[in-house]
Structure formats: structure tokens, C-alpha cells
PDB file of N, CA and C in Angstrom:
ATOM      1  N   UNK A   1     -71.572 282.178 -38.172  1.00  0.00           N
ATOM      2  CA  UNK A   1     -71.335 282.872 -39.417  1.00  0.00           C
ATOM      3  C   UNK A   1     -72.645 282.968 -40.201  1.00  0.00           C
ATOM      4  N   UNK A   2     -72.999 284.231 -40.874  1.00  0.00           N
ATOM      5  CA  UNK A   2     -74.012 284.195 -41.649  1.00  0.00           C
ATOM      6  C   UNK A   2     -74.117 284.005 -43.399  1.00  0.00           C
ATOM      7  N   UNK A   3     -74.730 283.656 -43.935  1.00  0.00           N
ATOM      8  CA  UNK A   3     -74.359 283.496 -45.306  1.00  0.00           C
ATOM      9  C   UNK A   3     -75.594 283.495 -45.870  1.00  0.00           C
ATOM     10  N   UNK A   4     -75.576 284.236 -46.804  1.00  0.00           N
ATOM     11  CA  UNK A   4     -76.497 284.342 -48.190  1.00  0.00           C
ATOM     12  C   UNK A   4     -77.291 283.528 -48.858  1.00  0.00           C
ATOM     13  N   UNK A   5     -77.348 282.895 -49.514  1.00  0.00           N
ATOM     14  CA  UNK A   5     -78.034 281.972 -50.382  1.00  0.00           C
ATOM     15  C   UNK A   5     -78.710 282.716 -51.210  1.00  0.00           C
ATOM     16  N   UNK A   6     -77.976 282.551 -52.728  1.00  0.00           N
ATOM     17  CA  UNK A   6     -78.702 283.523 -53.473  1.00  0.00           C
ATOM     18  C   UNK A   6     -79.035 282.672 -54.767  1.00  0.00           C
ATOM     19  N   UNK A   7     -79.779 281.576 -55.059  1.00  0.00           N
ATOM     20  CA  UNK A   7     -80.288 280.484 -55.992  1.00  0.00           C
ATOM     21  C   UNK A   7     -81.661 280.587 -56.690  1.00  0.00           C
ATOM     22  N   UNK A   8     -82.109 280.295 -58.002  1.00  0.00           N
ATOM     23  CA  UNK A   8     -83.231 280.243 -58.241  1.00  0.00           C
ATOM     24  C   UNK A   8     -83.950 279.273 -58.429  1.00  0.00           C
ATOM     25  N   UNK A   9     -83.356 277.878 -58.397  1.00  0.00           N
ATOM     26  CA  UNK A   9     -83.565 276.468 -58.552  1.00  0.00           C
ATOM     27  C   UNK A   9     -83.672 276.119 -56.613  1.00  0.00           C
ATOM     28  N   UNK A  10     -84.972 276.161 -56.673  1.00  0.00           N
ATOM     29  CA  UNK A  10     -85.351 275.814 -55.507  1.00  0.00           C
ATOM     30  C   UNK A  10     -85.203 274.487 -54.739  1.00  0.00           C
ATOM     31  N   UNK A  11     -85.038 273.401 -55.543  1.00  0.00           N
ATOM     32  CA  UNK A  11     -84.641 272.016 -55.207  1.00  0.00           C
ATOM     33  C   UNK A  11     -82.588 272.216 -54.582  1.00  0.00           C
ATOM     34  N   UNK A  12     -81.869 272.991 -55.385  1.00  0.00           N
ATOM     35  CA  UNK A  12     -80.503 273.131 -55.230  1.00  0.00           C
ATOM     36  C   UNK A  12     -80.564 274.135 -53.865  1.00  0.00           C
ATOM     37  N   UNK A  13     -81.344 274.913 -53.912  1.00  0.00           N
ATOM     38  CA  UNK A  13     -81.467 276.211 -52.410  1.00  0.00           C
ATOM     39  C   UNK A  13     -82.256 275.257 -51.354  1.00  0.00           C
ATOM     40  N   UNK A  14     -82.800 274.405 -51.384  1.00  0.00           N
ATOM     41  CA  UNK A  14     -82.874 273.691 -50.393  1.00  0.00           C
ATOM     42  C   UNK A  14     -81.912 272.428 -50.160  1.00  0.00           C
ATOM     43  N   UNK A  15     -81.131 272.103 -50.990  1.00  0.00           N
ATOM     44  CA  UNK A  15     -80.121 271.393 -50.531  1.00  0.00           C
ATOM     45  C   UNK A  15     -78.751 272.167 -50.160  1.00  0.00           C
ATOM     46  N   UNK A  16     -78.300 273.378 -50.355  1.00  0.00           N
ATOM     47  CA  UNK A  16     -77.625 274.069 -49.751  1.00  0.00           C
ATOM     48  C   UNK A  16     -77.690 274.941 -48.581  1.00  0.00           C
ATOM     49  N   UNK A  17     -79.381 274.781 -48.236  1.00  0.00           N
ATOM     50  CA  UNK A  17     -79.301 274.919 -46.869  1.00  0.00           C
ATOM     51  C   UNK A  17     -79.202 274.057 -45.961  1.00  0.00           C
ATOM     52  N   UNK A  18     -79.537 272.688 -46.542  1.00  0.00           N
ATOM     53  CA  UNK A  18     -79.391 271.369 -45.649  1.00  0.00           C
ATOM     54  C   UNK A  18     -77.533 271.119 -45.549  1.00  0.00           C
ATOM     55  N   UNK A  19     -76.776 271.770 -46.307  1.00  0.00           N
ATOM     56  CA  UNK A  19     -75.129 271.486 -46.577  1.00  0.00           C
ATOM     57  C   UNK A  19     -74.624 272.570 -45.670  1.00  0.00           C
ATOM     58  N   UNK A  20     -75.749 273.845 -45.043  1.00  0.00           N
ATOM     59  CA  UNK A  20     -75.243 274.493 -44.451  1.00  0.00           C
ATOM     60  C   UNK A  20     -75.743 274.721 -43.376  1.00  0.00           C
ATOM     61  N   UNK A  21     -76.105 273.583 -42.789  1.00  0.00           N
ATOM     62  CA  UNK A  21     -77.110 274.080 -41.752  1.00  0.00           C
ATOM     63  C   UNK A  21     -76.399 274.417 -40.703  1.00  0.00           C
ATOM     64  N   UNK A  22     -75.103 274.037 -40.427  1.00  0.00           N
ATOM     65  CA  UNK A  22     -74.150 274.554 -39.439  1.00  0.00           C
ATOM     66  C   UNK A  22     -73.822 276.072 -39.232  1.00  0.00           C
ATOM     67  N   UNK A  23     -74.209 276.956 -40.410  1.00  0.00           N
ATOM     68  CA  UNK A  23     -74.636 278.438 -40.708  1.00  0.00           C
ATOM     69  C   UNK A  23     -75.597 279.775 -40.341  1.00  0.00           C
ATOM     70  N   UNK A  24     -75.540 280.405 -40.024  1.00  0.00           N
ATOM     71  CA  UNK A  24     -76.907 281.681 -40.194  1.00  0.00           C
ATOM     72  C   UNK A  24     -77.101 281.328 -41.355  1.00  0.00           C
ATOM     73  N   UNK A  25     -78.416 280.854 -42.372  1.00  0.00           N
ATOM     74  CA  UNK A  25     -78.581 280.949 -43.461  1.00  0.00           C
ATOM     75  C   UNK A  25     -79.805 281.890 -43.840  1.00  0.00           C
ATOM     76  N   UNK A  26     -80.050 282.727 -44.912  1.00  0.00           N
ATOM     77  CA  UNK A  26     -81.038 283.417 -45.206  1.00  0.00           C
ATOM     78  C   UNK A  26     -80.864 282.764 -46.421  1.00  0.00           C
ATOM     79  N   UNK A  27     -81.839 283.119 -47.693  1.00  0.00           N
ATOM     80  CA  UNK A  27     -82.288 282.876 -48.710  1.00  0.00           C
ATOM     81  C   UNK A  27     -82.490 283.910 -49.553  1.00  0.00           C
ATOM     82  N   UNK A  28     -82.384 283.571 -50.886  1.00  0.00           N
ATOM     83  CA  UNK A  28     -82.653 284.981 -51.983  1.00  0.00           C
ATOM     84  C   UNK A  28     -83.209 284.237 -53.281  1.00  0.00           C
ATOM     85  N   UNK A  29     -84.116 284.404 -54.025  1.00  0.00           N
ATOM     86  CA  UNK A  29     -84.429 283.697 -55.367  1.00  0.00           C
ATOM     87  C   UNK A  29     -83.728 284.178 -56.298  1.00  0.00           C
ATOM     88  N   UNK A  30     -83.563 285.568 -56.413  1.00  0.00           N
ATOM     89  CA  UNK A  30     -83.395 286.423 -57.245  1.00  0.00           C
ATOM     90  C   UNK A  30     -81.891 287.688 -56.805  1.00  0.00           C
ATOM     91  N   UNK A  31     -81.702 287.915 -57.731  1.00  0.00           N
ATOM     92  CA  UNK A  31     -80.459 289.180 -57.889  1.00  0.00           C
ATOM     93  C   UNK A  31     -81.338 290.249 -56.886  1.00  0.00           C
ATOM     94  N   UNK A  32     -82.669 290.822 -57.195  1.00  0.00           N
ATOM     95  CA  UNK A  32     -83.113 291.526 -56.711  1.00  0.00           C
ATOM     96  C   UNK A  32     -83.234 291.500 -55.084  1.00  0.00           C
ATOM     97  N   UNK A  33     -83.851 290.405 -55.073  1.00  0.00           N
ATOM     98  CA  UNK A  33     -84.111 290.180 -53.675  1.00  0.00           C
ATOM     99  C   UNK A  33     -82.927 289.737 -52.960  1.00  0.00           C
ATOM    100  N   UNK A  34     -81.590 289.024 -53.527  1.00  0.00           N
ATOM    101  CA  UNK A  34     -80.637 289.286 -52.879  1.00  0.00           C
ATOM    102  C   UNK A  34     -80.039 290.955 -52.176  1.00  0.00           C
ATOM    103  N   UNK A  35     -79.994 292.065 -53.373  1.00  0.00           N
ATOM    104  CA  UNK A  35     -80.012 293.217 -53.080  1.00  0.00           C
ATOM    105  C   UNK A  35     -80.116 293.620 -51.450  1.00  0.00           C
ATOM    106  N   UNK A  36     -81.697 293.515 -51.650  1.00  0.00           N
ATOM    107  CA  UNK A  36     -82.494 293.948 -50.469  1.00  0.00           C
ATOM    108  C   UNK A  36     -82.332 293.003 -49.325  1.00  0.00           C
ATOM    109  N   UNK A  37     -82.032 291.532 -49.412  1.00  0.00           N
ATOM    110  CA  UNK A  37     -81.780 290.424 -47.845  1.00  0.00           C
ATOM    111  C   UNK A  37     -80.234 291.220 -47.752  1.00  0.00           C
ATOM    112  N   UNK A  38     -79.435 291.321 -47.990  1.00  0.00           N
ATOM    113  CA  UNK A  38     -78.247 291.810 -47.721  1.00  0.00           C
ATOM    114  C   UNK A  38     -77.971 293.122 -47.265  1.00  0.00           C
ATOM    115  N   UNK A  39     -78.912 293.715 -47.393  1.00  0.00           N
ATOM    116  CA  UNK A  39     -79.019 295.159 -46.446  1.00  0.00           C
ATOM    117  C   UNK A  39     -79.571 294.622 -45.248  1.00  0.00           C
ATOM    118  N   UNK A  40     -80.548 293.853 -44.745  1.00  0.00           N
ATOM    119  CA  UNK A  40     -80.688 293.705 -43.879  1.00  0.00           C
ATOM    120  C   UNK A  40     -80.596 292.736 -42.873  1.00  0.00           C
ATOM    121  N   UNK A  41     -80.184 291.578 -43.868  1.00  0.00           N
ATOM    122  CA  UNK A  41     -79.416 290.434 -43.037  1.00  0.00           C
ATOM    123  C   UNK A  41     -77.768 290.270 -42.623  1.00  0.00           C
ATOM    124  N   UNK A  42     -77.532 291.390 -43.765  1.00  0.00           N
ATOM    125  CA  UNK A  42     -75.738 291.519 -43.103  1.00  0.00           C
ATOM    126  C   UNK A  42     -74.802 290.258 -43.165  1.00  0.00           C
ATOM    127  N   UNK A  43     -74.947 289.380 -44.209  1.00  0.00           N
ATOM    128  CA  UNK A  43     -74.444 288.228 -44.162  1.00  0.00           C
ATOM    129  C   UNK A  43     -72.479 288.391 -44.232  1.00  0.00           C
ATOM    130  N   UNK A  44     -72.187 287.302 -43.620  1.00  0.00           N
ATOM    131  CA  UNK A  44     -70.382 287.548 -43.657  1.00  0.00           C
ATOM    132  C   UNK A  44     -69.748 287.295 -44.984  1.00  0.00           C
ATOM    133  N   UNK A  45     -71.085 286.083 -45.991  1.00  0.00           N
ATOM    134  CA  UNK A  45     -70.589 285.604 -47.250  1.00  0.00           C
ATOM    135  C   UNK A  45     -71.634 285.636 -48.101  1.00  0.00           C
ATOM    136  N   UNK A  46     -71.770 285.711 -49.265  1.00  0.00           N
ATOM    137  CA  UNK A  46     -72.461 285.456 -50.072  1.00  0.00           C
ATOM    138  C   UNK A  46     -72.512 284.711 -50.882  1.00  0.00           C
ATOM    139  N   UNK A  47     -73.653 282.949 -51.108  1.00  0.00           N
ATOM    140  CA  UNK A  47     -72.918 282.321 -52.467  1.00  0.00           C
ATOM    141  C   UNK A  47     -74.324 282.810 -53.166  1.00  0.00           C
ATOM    142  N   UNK A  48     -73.277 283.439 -54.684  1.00  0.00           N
ATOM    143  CA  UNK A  48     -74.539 283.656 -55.490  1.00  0.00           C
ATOM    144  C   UNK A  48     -74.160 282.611 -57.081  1.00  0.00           C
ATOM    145  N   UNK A  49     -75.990 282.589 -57.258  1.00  0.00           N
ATOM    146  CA  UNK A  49     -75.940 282.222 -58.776  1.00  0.00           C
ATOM    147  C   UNK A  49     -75.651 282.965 -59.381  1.00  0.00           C
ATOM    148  N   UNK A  50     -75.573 282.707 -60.953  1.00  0.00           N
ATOM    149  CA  UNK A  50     -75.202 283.635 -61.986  1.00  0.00           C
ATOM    150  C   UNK A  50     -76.320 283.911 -62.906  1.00  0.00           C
ATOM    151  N   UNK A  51     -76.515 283.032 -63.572  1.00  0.00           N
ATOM    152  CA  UNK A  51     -78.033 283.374 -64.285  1.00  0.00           C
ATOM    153  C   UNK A  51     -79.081 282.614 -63.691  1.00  0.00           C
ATOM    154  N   UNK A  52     -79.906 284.059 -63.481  1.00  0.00           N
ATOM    155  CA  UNK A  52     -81.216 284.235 -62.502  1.00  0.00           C
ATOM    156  C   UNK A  52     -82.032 285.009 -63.483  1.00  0.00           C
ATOM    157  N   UNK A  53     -83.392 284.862 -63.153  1.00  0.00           N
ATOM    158  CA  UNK A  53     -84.282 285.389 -63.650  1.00  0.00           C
ATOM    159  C   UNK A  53     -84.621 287.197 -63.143  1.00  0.00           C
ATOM    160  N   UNK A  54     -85.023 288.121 -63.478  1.00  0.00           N
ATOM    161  CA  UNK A  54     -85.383 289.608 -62.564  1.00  0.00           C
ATOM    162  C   UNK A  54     -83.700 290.231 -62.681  1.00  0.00           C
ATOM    163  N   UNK A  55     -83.031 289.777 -62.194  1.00  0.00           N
ATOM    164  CA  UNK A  55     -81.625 290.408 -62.128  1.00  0.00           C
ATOM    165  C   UNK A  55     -80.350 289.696 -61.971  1.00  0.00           C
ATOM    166  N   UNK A  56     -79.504 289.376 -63.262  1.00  0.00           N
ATOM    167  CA  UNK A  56     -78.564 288.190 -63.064  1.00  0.00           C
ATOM    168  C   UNK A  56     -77.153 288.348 -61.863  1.00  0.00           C
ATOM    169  N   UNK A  57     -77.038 287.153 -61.378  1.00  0.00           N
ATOM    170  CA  UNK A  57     -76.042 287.705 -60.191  1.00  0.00           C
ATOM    171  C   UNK A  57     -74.721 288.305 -60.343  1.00  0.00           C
ATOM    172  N   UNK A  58     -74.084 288.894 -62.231  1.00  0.00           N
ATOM    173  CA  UNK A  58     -73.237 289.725 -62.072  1.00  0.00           C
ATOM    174  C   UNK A  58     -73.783 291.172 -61.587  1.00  0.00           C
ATOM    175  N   UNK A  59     -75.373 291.451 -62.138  1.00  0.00           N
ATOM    176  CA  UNK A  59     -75.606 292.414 -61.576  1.00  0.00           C
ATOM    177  C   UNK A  59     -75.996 292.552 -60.182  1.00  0.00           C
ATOM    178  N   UNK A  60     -76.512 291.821 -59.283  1.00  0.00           N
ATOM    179  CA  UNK A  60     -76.623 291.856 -57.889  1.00  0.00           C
ATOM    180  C   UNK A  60     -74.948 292.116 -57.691  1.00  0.00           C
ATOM    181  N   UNK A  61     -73.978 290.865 -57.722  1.00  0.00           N
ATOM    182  CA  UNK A  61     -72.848 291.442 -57.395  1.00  0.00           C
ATOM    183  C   UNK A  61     -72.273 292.757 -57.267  1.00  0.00           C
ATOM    184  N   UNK A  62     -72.423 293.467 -58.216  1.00  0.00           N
ATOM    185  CA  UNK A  62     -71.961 295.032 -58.639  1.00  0.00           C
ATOM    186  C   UNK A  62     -72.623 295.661 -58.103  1.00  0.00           C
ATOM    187  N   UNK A  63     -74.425 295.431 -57.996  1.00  0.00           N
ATOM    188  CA  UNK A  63     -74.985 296.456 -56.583  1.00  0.00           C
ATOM    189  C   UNK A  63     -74.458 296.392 -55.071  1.00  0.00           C
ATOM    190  N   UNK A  64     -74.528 295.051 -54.890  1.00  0.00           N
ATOM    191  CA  UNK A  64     -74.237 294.883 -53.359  1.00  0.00           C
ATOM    192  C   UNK A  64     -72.729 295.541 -52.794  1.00  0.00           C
ATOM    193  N   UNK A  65     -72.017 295.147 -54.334  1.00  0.00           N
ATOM    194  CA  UNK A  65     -70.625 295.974 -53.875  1.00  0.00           C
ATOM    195  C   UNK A  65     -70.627 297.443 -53.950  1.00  0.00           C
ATOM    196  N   UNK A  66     -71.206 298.082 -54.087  1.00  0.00           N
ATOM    197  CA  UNK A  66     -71.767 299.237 -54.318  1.00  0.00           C
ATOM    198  C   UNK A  66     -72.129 299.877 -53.195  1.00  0.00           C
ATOM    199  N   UNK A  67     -73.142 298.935 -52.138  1.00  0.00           N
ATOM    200  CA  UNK A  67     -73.537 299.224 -51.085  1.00  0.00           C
ATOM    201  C   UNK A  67     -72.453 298.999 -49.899  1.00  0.00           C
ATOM    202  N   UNK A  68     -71.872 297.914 -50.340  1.00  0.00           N
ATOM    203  CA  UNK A  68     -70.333 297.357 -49.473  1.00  0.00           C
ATOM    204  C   UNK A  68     -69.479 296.828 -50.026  1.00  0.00           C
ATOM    205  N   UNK A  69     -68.556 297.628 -49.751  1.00  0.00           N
ATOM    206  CA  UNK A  69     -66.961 297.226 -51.274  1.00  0.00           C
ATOM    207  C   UNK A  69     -66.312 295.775 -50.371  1.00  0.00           C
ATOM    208  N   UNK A  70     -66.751 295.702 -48.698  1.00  0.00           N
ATOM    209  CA  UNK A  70     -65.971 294.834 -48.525  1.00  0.00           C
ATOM    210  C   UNK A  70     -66.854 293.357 -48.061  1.00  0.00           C
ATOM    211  N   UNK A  71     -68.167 293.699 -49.166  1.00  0.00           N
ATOM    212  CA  UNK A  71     -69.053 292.241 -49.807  1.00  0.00           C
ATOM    213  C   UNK A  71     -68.322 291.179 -50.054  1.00  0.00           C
ATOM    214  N   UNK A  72     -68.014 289.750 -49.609  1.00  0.00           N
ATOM    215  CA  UNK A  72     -67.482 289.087 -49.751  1.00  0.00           C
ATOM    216  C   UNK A  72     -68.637 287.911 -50.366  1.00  0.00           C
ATOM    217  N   UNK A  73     -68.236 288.025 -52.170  1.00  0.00           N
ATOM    218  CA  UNK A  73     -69.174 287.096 -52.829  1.00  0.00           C
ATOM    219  C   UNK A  73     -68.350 285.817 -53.805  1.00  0.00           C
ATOM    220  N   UNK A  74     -69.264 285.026 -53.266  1.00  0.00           N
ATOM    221  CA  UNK A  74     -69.036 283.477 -54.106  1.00  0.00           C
ATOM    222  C   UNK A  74     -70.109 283.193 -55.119  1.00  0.00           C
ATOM    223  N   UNK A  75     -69.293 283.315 -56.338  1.00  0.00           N
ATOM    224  CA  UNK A  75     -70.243 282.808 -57.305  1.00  0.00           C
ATOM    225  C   UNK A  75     -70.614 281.423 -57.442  1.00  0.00           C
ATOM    226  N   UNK A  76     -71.712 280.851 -57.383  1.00  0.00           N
ATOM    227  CA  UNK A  76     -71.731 279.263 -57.526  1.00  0.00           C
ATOM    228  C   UNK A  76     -72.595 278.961 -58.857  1.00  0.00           C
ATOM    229  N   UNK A  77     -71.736 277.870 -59.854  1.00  0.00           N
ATOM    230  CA  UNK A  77     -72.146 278.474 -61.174  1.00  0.00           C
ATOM    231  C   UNK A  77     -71.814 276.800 -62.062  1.00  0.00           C
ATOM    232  N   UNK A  78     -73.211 277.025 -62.945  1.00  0.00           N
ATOM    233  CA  UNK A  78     -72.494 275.607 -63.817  1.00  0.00           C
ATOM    234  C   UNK A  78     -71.621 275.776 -65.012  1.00  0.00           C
ATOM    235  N   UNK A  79     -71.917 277.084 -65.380  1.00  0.00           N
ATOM    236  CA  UNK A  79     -71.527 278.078 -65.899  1.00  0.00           C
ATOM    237  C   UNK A  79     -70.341 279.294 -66.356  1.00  0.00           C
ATOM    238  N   UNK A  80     -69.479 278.130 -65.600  1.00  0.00           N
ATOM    239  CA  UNK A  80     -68.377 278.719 -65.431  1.00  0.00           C
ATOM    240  C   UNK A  80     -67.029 279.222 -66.257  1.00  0.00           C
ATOM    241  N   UNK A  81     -67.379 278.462 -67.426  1.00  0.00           N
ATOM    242  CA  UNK A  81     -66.467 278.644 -68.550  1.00  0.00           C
ATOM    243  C   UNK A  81     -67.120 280.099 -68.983  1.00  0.00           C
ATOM    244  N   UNK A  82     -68.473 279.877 -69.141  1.00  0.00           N
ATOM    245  CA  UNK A  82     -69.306 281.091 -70.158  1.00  0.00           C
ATOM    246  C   UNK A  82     -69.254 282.243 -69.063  1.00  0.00           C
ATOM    247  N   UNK A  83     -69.899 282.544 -67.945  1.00  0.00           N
ATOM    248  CA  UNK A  83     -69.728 283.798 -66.832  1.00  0.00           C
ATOM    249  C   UNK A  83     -69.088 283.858 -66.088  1.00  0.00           C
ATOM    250  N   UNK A  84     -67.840 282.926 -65.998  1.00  0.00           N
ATOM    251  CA  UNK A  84     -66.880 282.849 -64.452  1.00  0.00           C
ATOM    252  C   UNK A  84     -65.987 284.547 -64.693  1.00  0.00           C
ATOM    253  N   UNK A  85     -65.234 284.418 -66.028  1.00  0.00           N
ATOM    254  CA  UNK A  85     -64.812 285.993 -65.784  1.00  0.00           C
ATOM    255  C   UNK A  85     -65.725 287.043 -65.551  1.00  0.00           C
ATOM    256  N   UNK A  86     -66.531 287.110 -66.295  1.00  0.00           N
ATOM    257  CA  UNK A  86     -67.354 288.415 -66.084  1.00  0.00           C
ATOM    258  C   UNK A  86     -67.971 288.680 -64.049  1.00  0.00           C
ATOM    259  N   UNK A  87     -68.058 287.536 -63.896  1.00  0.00           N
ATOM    260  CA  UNK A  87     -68.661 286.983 -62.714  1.00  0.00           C
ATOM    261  C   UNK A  87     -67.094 288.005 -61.516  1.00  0.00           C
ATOM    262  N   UNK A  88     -66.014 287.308 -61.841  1.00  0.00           N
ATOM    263  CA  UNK A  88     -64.798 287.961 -61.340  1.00  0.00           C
ATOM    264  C   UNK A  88     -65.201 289.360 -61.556  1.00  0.00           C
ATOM    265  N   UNK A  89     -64.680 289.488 -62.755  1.00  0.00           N
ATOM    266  CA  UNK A  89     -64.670 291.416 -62.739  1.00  0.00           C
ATOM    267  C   UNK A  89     -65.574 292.041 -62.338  1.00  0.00           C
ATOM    268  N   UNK A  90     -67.312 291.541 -61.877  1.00  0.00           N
ATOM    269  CA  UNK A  90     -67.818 292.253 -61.382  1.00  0.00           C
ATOM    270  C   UNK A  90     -67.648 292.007 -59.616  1.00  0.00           C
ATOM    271  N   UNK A  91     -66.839 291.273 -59.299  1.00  0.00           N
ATOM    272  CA  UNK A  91     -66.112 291.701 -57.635  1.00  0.00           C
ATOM    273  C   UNK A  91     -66.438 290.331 -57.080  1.00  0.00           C
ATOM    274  N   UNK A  92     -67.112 289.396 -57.310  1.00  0.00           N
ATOM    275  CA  UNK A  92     -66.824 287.706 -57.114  1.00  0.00           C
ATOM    276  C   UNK A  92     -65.377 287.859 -56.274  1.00  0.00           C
ATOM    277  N   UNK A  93     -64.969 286.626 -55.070  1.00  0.00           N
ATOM    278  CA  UNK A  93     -63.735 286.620 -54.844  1.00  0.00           C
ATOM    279  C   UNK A  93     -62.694 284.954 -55.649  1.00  0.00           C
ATOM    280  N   UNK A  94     -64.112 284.370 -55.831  1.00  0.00           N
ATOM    281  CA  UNK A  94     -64.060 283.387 -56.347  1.00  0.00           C
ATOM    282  C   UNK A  94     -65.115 281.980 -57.218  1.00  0.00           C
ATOM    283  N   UNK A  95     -65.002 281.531 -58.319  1.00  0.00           N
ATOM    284  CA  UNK A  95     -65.942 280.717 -58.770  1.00  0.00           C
ATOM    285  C   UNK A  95     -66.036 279.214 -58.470  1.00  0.00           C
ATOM    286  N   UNK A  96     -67.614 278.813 -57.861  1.00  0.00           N
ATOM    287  CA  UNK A  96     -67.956 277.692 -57.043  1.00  0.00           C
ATOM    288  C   UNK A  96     -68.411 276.884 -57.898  1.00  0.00           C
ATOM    289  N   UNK A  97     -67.560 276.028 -59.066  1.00  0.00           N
ATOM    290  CA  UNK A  97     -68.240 274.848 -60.285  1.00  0.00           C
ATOM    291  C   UNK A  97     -69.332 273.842 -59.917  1.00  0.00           C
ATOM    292  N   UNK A  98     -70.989 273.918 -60.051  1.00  0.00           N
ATOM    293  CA  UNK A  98     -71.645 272.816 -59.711  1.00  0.00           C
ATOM    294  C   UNK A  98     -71.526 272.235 -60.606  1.00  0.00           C
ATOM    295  N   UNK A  99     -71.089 270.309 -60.053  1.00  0.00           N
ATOM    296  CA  UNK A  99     -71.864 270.102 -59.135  1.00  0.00           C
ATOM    297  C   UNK A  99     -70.704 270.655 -58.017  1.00  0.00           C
ATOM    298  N   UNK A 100     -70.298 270.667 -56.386  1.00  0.00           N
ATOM    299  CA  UNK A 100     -69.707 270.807 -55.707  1.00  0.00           C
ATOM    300  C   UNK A 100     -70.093 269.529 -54.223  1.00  0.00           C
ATOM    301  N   UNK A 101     -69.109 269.348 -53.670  1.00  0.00           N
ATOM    302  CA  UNK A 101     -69.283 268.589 -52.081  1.00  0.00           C
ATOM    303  C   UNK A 101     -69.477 269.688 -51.276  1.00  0.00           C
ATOM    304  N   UNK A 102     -70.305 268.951 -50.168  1.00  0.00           N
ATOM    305  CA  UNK A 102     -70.770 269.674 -48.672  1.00  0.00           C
ATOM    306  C   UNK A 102     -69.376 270.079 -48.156  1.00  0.00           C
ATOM    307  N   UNK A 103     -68.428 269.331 -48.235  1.00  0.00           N
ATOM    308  CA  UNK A 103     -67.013 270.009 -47.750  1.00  0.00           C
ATOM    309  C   UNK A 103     -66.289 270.632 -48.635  1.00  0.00           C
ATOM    310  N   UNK A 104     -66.195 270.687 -49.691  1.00  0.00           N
ATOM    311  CA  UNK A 104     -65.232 271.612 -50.763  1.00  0.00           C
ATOM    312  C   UNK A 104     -66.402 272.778 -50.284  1.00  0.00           C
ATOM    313  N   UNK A 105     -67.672 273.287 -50.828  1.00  0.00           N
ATOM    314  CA  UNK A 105     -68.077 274.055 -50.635  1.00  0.00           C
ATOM    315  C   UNK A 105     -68.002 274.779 -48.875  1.00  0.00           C
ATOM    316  N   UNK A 106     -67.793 273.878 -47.704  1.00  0.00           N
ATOM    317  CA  UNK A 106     -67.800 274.613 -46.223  1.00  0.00           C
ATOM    318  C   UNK A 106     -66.289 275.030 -46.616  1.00  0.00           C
ATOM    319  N   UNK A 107     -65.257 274.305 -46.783  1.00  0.00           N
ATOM    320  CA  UNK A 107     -64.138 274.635 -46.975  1.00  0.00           C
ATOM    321  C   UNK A 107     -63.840 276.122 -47.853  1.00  0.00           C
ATOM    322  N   UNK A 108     -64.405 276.390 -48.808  1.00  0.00           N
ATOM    323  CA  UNK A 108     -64.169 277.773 -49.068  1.00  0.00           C
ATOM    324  C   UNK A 108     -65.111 278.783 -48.769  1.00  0.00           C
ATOM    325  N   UNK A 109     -66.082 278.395 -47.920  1.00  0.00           N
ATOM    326  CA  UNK A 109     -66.868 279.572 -47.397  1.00  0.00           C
ATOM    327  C   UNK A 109     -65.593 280.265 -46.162  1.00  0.00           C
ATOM    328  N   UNK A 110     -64.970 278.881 -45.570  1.00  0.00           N
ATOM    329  CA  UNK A 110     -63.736 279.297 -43.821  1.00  0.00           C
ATOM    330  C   UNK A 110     -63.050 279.641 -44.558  1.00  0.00           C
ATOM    331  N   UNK A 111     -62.169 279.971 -46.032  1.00  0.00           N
ATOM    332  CA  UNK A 111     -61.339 280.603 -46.430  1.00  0.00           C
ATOM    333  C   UNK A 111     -62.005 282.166 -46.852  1.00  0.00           C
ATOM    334  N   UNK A 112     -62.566 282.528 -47.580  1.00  0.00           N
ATOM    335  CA  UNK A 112     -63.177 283.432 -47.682  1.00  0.00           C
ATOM    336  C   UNK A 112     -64.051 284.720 -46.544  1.00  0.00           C
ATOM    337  N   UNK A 113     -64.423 283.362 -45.591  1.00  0.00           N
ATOM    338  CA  UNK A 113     -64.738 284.695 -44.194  1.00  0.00           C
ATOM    339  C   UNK A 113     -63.917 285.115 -43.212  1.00  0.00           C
ATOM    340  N   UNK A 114     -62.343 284.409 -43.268  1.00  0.00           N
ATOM    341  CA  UNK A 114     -61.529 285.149 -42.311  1.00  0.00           C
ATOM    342  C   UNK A 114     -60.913 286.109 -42.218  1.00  0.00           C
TER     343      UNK A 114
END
């Protein structure tokens, strides 16, 4: 399975690739550069942040769905009281509260990619 990683806290994007190493993992810093890895990495899931620097991940969300309505994105967010709806309505399937476990988090990536 391939998956996204779309974080700007580089200490947390390297521990979620170590939580996923059982994964295709690519990487994204930014909304933007998520954009563009997802055209060409084709991931099955996406976990994105929410506030990012360059382009926040409700707006990556709303592009990528744009490019593919059947984008399957996870918001992962501390943030969740303040952007979890907006995060939804822009096409999120669901919100990921940090902090999170290596298994709550694998556990809803296998619900979300089947």
C-alpha cells in the first residue's frame, strides 16, 4: 500500500515514517508539494496536516480532490476542535487527533484503503 505523508514538523514526519515502515511511504512538507507528490506517486491514502506553511492542508485537500474525487485523505491534526470540520467539508474522510499510537493510526489507514 502506498501512502502520503504530508507533515511540516520534520521530527513527527520522521517518526511516522518509522510507524509506517510496513508502507510505500513518500513524503510532502507542504500543501504544495503534497499537490505535486500525489500526481505522481499515486498514493492509496493520504495522511495530511492541517496547518502548514505555503499552502494549508484544507487547501491541498480541495486541490488533490479536484485532481481525484476518489482521493482518499486523513487529516492528522492537533487541531482538531479548531479545523477538524472545515478539514471534513473540504473532503477529509476522517480526523487523526495527535498525539495518536502506531496501531490506532495502521488501524485506520486498513479501514480507509479498502
Amino acid at each position: 500500500m502506498k501512502v502520503l505523508i504530508v507533515e511540516d514538523d520534520i521530527a513527527l514526519l520522521e517518526a511516522l515514517k518509522l510507524m509506517l515502515s510496513d508502507f510505500e511511504v513518500e513524503v510532502a512538507v507542504n500543501g504544495k508539494d503534497a499537490i505535486e507528490k500525489y500526481q505522481t506517486f499515486k498514493p492509496d491514502i493520504v495522511l495530511m496536516d492541517i496547518v502548514m506553511p505555503e499552502m494549508s492542508g484544507i487547501d491541498a485537500t480541495k486541490e488533490i480532490l479536484k485532481i481525484d474525487k476518489d482521493a482518499k485523505i486523513l487529516a492528522i491534526t492537533a487541531f482538531a476542535k479548531h479545523k477538524g470540520k472545515e478539514m471534513l467539508e473540504a473532503g477529509a474522510l476522517e480526523i487523526i487527533e495527535k498525539p495518536f499510537s502506531k496501531s490506532g493510526l495502521i488501524d485506520k489507514i486498513k479501514k480507509h484503503a479498502d
